[in-house]
N, C-alpha and C. Protein backbone atom coordinates (compact mmCIF):
# COMPACT_ATOMS: atom_id res chain seq x y z
N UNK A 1 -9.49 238.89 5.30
CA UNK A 1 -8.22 238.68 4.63
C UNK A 1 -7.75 240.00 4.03
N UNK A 2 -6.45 239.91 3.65
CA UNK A 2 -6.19 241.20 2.87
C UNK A 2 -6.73 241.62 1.83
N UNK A 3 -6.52 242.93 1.21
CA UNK A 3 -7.18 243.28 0.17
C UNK A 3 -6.60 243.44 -1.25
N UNK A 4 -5.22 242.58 -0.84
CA UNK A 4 -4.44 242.15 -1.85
C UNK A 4 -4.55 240.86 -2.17
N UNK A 5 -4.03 240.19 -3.38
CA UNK A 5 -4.08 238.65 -3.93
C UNK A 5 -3.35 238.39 -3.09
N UNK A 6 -3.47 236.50 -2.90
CA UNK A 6 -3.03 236.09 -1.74
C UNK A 6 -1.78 235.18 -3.05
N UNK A 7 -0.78 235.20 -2.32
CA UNK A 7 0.03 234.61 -3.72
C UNK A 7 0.20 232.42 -2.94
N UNK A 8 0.69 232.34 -4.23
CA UNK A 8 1.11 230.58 -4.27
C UNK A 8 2.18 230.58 -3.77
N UNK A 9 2.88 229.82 -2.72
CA UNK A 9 3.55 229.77 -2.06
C UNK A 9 4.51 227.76 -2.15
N UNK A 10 5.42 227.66 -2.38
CA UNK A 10 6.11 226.64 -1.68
C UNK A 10 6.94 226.71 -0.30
N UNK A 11 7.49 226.14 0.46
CA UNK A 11 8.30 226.15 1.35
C UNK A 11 9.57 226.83 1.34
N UNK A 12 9.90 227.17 0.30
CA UNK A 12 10.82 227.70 -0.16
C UNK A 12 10.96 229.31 0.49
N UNK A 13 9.85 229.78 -0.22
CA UNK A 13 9.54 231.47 -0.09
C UNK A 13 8.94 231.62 1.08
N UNK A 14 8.87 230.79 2.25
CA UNK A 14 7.85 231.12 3.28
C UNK A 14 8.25 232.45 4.25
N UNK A 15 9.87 232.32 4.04
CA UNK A 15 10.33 233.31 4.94
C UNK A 15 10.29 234.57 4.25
N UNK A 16 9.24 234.75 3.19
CA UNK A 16 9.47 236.25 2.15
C UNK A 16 8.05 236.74 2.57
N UNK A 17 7.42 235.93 3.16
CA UNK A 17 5.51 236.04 3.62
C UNK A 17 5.26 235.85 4.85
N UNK A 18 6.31 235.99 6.06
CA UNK A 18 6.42 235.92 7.40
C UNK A 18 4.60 237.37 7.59
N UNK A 19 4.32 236.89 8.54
CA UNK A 19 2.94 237.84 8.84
C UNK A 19 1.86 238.45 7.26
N UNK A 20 1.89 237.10 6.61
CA UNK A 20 1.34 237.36 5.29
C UNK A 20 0.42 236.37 5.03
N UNK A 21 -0.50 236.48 4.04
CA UNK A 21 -1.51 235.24 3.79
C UNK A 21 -1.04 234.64 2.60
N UNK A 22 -1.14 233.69 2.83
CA UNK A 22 -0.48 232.60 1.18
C UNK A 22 -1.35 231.57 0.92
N UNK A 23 -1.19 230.77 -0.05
CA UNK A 23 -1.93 229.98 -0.68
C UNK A 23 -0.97 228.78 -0.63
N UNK A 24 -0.80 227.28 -0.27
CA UNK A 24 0.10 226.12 0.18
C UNK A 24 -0.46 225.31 -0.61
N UNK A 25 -0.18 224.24 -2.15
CA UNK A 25 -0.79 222.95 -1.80
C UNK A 25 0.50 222.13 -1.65
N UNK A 26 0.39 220.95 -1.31
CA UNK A 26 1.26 219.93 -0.91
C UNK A 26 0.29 218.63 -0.66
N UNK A 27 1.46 217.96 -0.05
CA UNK A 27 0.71 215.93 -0.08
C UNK A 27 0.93 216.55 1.77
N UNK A 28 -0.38 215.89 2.62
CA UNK A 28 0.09 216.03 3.82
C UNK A 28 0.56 214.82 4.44
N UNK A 29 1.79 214.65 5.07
CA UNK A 29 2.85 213.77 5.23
C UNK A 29 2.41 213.11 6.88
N UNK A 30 1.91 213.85 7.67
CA UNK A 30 1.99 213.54 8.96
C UNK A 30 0.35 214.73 10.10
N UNK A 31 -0.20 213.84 10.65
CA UNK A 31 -1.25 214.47 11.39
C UNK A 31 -1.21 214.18 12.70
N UNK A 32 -0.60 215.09 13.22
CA UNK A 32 -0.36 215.27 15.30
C UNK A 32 -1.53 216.21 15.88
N UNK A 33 -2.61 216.04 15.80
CA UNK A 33 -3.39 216.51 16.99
C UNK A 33 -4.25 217.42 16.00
N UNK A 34 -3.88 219.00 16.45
CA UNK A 34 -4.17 220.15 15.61
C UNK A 34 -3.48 220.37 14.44
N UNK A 35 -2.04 219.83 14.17
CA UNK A 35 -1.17 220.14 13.43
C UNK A 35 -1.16 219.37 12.04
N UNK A 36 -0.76 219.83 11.16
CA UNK A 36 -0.09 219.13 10.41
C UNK A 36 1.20 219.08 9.19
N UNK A 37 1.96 217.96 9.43
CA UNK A 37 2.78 218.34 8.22
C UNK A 37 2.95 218.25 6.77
N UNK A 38 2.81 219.36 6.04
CA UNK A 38 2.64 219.21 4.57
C UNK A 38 3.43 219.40 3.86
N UNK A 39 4.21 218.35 2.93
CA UNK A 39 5.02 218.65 2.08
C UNK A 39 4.87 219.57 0.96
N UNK A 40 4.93 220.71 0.67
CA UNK A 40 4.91 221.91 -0.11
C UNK A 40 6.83 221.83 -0.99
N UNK A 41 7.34 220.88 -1.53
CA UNK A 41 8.71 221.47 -2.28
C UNK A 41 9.67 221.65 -0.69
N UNK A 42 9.44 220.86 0.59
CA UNK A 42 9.67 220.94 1.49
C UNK A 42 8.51 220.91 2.83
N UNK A 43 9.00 220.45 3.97
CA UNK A 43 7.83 220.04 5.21
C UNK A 43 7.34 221.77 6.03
N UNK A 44 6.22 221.60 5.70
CA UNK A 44 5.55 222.70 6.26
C UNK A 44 4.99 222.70 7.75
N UNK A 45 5.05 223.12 8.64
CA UNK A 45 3.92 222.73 9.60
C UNK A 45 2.64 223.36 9.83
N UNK A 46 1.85 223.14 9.67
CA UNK A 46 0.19 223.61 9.32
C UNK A 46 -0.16 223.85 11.18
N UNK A 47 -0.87 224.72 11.02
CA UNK A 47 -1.83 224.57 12.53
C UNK A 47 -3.20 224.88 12.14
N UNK A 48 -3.76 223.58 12.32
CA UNK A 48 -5.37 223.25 11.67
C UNK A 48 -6.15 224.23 12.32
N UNK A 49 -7.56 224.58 12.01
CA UNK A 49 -8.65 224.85 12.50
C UNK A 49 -9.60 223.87 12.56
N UNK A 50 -10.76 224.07 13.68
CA UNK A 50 -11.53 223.10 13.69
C UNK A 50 -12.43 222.40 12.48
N UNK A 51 -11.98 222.99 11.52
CA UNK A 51 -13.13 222.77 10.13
C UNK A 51 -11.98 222.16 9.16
N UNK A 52 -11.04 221.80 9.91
CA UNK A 52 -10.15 220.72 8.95
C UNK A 52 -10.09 219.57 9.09
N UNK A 53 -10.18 219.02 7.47
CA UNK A 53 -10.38 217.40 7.82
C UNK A 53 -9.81 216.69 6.97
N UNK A 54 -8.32 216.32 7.50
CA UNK A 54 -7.76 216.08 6.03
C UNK A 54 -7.16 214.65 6.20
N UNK A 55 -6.24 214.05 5.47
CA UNK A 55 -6.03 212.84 5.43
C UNK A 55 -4.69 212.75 5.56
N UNK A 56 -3.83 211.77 5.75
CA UNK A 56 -2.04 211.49 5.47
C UNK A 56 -2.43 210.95 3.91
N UNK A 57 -1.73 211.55 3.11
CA UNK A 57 -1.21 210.88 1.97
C UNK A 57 -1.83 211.44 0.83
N UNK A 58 -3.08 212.71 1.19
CA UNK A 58 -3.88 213.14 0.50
C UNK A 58 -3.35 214.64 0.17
N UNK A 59 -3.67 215.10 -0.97
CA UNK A 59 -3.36 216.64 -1.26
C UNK A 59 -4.33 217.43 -0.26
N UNK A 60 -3.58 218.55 -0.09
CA UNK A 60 -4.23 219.93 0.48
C UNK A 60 -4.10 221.02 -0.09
N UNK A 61 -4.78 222.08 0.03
CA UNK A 61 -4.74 223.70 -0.42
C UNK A 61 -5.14 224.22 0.95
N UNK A 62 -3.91 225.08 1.12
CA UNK A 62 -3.99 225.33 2.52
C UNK A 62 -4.30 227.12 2.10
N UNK A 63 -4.93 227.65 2.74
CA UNK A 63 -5.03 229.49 2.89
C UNK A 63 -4.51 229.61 4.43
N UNK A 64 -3.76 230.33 4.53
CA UNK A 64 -3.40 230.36 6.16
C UNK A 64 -2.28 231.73 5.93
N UNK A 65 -2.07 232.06 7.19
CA UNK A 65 -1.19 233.07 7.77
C UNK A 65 0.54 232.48 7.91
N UNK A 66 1.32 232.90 7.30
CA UNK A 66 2.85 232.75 7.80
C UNK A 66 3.21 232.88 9.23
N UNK A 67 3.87 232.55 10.48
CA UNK A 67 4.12 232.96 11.40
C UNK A 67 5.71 233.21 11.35
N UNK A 68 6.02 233.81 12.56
CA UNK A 68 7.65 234.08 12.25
C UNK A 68 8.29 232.49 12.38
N UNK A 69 7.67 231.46 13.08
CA UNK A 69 8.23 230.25 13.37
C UNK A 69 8.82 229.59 11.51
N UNK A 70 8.00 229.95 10.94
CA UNK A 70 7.73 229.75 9.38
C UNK A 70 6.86 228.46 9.47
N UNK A 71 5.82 228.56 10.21
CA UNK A 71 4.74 227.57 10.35
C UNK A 71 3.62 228.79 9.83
N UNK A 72 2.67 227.46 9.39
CA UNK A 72 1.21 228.58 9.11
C UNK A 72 0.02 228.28 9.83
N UNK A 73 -0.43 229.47 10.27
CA UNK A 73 -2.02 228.95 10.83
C UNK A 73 -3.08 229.34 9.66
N UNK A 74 -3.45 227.67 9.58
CA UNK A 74 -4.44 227.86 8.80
C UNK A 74 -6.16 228.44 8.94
N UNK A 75 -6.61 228.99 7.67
CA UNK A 75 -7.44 229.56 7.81
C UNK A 75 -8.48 228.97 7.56
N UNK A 76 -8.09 227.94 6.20
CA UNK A 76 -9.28 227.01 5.29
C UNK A 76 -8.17 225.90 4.39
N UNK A 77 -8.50 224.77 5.02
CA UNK A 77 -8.12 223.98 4.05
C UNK A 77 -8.95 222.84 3.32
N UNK A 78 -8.51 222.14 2.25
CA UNK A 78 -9.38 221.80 1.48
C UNK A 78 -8.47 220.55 0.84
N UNK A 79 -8.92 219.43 0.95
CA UNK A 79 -8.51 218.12 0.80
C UNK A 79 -9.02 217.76 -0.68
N UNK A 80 -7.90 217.70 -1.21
CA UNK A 80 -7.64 217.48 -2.99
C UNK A 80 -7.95 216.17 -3.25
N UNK A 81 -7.78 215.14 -2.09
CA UNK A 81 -7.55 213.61 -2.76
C UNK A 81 -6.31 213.03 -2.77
N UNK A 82 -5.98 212.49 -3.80
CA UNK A 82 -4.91 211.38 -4.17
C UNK A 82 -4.75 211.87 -5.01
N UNK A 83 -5.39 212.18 -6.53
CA UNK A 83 -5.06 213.00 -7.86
C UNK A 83 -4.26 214.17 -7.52
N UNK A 84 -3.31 214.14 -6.97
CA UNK A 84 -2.68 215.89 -7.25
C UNK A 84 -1.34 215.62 -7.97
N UNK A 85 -1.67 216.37 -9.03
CA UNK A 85 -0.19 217.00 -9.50
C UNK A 85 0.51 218.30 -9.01
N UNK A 86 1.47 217.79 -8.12
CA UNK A 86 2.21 218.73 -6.99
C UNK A 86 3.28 219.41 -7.83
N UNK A 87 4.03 218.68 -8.99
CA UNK A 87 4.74 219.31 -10.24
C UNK A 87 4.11 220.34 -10.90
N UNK A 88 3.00 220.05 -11.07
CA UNK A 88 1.71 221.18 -11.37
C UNK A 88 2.04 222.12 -10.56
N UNK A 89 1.45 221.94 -9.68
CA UNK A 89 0.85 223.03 -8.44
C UNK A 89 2.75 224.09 -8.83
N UNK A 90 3.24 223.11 -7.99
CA UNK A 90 5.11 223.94 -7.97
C UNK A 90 5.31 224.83 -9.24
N UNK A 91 4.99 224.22 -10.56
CA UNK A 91 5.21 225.10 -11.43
C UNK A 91 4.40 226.14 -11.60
N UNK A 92 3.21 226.06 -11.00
CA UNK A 92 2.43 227.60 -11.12
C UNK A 92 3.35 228.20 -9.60
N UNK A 93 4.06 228.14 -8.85
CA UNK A 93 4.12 228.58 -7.97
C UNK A 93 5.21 229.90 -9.02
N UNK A 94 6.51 228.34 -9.32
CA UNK A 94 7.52 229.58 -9.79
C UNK A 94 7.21 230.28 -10.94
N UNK A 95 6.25 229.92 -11.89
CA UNK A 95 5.67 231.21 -12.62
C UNK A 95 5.13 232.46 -12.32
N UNK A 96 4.64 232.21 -10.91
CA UNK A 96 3.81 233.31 -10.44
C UNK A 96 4.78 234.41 -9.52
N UNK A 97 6.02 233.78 -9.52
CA UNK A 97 6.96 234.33 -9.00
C UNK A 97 7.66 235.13 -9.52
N UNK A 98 7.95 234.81 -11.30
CA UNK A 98 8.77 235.01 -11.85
C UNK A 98 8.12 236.39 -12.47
N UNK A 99 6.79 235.90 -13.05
CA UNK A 99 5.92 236.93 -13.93
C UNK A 99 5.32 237.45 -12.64
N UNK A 100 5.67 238.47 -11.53
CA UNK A 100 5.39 239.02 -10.69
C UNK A 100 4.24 240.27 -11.10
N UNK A 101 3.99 240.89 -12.00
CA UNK A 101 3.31 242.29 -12.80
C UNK A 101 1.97 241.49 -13.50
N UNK A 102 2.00 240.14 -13.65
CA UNK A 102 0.78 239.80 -13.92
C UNK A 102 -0.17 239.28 -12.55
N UNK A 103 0.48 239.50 -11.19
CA UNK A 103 -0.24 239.32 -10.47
C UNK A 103 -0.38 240.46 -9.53
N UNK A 104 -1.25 240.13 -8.54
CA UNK A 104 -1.02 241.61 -7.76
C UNK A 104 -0.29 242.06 -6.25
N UNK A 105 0.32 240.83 -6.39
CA UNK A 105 1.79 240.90 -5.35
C UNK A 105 1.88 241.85 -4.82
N UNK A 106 2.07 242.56 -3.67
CA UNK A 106 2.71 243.92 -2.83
C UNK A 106 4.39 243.50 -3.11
């Protein structure tokens, strides 16, 4: 991975991290094959690795790569459950956005 922090990401900013590593959680909405779609503050499309094992309806924390499609291939994801506070998650996103100098953003 890079040797920079990997920042929190919603759907929003995906096109600001095109060929970048980010950090995704969301509820995942839909599971087609390899793929999946995760609601992140908007529908993401994930492209799983074989070491993913996640659920419809369950939180994820996705680490993965941006592509130009603004889909991500994931690297590692990690199935939260049912307990997620996604209001949570979103508000650390736009804090971490805002207070940019407390993180280590390029």
């Amino acid at each position: 991975m890079e040797g920079t922090a990997t920042p929190r990401i919603t759907c929003a900013y995906l096109n600001s991290y095109v060929g970048k590593h980010v950090i995704v959680v969301g509820k995942v909405v839909q599971l087609r094959g390899d793929e999946a779609v995760v609601d992140a503050d908007g529908n993401i499309t994930a492209h799983l690795n074989r070491e993913a094992h996640l659920s419809p309806g369950n939180g994820v924390q996705i680490i993965g790569k941006v592509n130009p499609d603004l889909s991500i291939k994931v690297l590692t994801a990690l199935d939260l459950g049912i307990s997620v506070d996604y209001a949570l998650a979103n508000t650390v996103v736009e804090i971490s956005h805002q207070h940019r100098a407390l993180f280590a953003y390029d």
